[in-house]
Protein backbone atom coordinates (compact mmCIF):
# COMPACT_ATOMS: atom_id res chain seq x y z
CA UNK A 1 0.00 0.00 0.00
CA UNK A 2 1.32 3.69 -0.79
CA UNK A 3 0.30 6.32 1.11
CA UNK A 4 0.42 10.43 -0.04
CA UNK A 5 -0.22 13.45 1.78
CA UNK A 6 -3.46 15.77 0.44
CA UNK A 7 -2.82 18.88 -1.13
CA UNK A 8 -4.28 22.31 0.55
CA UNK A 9 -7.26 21.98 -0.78
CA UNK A 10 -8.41 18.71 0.67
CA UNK A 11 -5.86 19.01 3.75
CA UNK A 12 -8.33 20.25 6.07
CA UNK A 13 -10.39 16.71 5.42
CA UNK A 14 -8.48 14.36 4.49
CA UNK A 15 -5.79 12.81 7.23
CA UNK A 16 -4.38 10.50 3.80
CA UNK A 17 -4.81 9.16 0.67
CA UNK A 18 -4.13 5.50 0.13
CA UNK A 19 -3.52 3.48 -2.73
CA UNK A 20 -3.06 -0.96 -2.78
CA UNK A 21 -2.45 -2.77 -5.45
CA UNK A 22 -3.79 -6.19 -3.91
CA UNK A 23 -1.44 -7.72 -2.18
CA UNK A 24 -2.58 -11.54 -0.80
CA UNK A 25 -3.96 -10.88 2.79
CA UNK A 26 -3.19 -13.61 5.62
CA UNK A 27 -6.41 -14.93 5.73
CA UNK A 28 -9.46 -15.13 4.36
CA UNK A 29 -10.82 -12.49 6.90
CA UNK A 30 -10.18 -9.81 8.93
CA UNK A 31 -11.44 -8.12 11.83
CA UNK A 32 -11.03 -4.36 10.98
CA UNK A 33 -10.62 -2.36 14.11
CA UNK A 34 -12.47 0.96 14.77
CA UNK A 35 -10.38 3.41 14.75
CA UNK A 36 -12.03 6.86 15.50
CA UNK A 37 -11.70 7.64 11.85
CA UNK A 38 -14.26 7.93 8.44
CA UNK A 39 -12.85 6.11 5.97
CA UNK A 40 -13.86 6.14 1.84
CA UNK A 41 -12.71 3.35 -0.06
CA UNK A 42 -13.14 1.91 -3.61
CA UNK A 43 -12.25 -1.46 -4.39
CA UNK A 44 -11.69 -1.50 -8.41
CA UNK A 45 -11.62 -5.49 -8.63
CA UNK A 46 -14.88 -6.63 -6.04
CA UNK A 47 -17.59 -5.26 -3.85
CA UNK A 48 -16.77 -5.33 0.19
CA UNK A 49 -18.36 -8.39 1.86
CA UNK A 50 -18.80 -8.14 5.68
CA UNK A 51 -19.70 -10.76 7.70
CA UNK A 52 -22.02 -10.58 10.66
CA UNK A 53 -19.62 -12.80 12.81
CA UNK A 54 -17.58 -15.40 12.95
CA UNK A 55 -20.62 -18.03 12.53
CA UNK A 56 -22.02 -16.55 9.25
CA UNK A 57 -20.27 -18.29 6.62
CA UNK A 58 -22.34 -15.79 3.38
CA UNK A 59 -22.21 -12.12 4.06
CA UNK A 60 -23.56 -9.54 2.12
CA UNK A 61 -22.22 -7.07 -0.33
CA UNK A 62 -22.79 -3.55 0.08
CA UNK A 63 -20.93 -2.32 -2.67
CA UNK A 64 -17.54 -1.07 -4.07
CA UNK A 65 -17.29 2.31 -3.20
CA UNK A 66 -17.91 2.63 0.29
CA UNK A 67 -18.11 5.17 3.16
CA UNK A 68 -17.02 3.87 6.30
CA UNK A 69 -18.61 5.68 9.49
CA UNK A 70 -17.00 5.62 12.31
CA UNK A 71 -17.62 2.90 14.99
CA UNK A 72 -17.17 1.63 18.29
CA UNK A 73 -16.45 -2.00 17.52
CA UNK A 74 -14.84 -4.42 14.57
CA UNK A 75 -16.10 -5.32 11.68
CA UNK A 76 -15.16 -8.72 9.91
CA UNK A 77 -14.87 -8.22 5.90
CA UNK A 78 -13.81 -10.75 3.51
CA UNK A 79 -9.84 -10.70 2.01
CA UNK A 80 -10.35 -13.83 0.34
CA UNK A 81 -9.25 -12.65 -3.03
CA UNK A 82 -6.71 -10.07 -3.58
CA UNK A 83 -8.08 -6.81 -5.14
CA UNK A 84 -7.17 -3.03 -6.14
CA UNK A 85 -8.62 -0.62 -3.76
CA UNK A 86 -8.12 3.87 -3.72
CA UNK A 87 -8.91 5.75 -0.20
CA UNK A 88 -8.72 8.00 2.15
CA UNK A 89 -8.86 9.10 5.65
CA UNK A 90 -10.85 11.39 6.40
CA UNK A 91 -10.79 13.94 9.17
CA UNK A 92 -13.57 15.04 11.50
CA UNK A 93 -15.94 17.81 9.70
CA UNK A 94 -15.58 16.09 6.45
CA UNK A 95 -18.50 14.35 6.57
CA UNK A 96 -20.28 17.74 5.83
CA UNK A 97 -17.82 18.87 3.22
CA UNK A 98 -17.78 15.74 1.43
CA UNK A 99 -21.07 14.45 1.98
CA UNK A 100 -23.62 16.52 3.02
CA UNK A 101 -24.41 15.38 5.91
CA UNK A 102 -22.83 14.76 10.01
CA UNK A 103 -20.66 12.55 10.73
CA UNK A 104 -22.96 11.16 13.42
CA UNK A 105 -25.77 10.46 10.07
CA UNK A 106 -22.73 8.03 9.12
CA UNK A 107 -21.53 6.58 12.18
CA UNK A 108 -21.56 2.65 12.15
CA UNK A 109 -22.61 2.32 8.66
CA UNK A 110 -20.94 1.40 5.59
CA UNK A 111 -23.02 3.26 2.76
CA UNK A 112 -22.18 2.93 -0.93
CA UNK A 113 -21.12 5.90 -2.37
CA UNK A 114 -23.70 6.27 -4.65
CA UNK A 115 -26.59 7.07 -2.27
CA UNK A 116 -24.54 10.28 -1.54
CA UNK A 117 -22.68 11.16 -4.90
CA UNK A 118 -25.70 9.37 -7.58
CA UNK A 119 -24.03 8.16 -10.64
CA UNK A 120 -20.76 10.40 -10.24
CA UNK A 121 -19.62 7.43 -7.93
CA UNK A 122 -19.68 4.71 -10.65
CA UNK A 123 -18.38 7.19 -13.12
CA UNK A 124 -15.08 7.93 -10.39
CA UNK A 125 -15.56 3.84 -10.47
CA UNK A 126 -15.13 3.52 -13.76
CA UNK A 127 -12.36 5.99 -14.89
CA UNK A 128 -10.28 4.86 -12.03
CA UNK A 129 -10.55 0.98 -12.84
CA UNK A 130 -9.66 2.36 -16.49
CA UNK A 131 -6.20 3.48 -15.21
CA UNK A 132 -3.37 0.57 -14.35
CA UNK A 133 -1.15 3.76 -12.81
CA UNK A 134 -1.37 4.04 -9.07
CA UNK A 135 -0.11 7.51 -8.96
CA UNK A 136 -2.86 8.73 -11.73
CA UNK A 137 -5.46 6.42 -9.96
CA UNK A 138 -4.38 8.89 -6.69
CA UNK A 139 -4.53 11.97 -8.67
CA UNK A 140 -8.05 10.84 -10.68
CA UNK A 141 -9.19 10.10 -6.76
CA UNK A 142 -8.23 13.29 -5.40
CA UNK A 143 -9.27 15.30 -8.22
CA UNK A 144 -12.98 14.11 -7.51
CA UNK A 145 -13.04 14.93 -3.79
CA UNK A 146 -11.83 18.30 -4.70
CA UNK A 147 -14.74 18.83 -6.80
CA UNK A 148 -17.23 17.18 -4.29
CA UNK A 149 -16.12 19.56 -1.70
CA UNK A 150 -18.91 22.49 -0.15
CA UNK A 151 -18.18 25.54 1.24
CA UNK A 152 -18.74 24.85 4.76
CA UNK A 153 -16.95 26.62 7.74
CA UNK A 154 -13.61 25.50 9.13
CA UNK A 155 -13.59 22.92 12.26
CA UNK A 156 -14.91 24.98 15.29
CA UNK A 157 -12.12 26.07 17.00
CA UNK A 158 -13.47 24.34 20.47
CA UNK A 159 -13.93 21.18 19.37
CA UNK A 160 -10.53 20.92 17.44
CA UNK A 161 -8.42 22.16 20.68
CA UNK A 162 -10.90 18.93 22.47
CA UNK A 163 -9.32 16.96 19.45
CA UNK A 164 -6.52 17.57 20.24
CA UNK A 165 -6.51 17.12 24.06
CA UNK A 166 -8.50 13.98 23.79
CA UNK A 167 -5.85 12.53 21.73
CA UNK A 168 -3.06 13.03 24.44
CA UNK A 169 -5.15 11.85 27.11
CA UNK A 170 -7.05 15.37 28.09
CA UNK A 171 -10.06 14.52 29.90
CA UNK A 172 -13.64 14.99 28.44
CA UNK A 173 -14.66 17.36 31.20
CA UNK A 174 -11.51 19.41 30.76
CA UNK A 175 -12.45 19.73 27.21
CA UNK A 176 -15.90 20.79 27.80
CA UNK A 177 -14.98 23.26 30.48
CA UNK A 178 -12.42 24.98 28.04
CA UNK A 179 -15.42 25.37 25.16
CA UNK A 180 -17.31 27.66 27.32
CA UNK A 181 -20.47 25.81 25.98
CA UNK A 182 -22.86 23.73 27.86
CA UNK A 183 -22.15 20.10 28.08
CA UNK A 184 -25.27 19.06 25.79
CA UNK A 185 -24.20 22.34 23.34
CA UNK A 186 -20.60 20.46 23.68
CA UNK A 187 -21.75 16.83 23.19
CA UNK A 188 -24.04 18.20 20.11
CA UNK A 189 -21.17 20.12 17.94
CA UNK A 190 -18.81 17.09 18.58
CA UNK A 191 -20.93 14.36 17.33
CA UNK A 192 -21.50 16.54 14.39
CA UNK A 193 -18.10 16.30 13.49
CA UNK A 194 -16.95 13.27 14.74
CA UNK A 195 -19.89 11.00 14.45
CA UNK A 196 -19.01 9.77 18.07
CA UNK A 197 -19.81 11.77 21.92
CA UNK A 198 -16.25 12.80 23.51
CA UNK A 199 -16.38 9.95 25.81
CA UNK A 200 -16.62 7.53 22.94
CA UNK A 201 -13.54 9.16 20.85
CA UNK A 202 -11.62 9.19 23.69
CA UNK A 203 -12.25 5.59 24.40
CA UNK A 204 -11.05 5.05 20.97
CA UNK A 205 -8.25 7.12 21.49
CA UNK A 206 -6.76 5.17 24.11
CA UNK A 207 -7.56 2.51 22.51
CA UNK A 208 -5.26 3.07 19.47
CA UNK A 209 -2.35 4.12 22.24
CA UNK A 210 -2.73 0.15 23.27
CA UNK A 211 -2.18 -1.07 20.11
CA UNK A 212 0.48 1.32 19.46
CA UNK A 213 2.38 -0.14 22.86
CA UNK A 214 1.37 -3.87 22.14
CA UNK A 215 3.05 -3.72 18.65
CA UNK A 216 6.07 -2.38 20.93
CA UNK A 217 5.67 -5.30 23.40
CA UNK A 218 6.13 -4.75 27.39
CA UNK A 219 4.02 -6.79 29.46
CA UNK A 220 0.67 -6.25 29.38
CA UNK A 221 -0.19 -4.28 32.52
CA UNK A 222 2.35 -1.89 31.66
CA UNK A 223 0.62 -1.22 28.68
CA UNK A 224 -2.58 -1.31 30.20
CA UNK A 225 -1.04 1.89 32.57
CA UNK A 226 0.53 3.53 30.15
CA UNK A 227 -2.43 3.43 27.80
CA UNK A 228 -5.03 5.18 30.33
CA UNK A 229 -6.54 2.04 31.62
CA UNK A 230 -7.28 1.57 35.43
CA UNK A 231 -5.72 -2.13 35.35
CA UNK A 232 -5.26 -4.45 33.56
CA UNK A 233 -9.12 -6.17 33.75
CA UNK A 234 -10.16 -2.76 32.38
CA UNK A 235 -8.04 -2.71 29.69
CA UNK A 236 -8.94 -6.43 28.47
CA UNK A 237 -12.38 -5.98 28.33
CA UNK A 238 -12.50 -3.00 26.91
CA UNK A 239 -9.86 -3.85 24.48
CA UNK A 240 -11.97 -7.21 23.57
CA UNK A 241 -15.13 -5.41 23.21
CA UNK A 242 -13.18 -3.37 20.09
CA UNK A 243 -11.20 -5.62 18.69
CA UNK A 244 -13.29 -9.03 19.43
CA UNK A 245 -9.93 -10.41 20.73
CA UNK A 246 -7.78 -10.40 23.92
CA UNK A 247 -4.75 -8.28 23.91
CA UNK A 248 -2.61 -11.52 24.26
CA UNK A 249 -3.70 -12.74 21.03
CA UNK A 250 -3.78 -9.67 19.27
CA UNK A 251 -0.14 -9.70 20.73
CA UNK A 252 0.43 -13.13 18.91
CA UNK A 253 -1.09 -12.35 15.96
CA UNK A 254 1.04 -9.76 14.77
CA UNK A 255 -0.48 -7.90 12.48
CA UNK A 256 0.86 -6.41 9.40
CA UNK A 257 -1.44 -3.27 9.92
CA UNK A 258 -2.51 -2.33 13.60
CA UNK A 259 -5.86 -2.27 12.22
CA UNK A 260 -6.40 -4.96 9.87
CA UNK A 261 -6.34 -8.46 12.01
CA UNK A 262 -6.67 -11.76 10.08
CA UNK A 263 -9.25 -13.76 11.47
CA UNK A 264 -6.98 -16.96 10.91
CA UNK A 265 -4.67 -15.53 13.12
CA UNK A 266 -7.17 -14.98 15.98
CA UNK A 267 -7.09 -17.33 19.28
């Protein structure tokens, strides 16, 4: 997978643009982990097939351009067969700028692209399944979220300073206190941007500090401290209530991607 930053236009949105030529995954699924982010993918070779859990052996399809809300739990998709896929990462308030709509309309849903973009989805579809060129297939991808974009107002400044506190482990009634708004007015603008209440993101937050430290290794209540957890209980079942796994075995399973866990791998 190559990676490339945004240019000015789309910075303020977009965290990265992604690009995968299909390499063979581990296993025939994977649990993607939530990750406090909206995604938008396009897969040029298949649809996306998630599974409801580990005992349903069909799926479904939803479709193969894809907007991923955010979430508070995994999802289990099929990497059976290799395929070509274009993203990005999106930041909070993009939902609104690319989209139409709060982040919170999209949070734990993956909705095909054409219920928000009509037929200019399978035409971005088409033109980039046309080009073999991963660079051009960025470019051609880029080039249409530029001209999806509104003219909506920049991040409030409030709720990117609780951004950015909640991400080094600020607490959420910190963050409301410094917005001067009430804690509903608070709770409201966030989950407009974000799709998720503070408590929620920062949950997820501390969440992606864990895996961070378990790709490190250390023994597991260390990580469990240093992560924000009150022990180590706390930080098992919370992490297991993401990810669907124990730390340990999320441990053993290295992952090529902190994200992306292969369900073969999973004990």
């Amino acid at each position: 997978m190559a990676r490339a930053c945004p240019d000015a236009a789309l910075q303020p949105y977009v965290e990265t643009l992604w690009v995968s030529a299909g390499e063979a995954a581990r296993a025939p699924r994977e649990h993607s982990l939530p990750s406090g982010a909206m995604h938008l993918a396009i897969r040029l070779d298949a649809p996306l097939r998630l599974y409801a859990g580990s005992a349903d052996t069909v799926g479904h399809e939803v479709s193969q351009a894809v907007i991923g809300g955010v979430r508070m739990g995994h999802c289990i998709k099929d990497t059976s067969t290799p395929g070509r896929s274009v993203g990005a990462v999106l930041r909070p308030g993009a939902a609104r700028a690319l989209f139409g709509c709060s982040a919170a309309e999209l949070a734990g849903r993956h909705l095909p692209l054409d219920q928000v973009w009509g037929s200019e989805a399978g035409l971005l579809l088409e033109r980039l399944q046309a080009e073999a060129d991963p660079s051009r297939q960025l470019d051609l991808f880029a080039a249409a979220l530029r001209a999806r974009l509104r003219p909506v107002g920049a991040l409030h400044p409030q709720i990117a300073q609780a951004l950015h506190d909640l991400a080094r482990a600020g607490s959420v009634a910190d963050a409301v206190a410094a917005s001067g708004h009430s804690h509903r007015h608070f709770i409201a603008r966030f989950r407009e941007a974000t799709g998720l209440p503070p408590k929620a993101y920062a949950r997820l937050r501390r969440f992606r500090r864990a895996l961070r430290m378990l790709a490190r290794g250390g023994a597991l209540a260390e990580v469990a401290f240093a992560a924000g957890y009150s022990d180590q209980a706390h930080f098992s079942r919370e992490f297991r209530e993401l990810s669907g796994v124990t730390p340990r075995a999320y441990r053993a399973a290295r992952p090529d991607a902190a994200h992306h866990l292969p369900v073969g791998a999973v004990r």
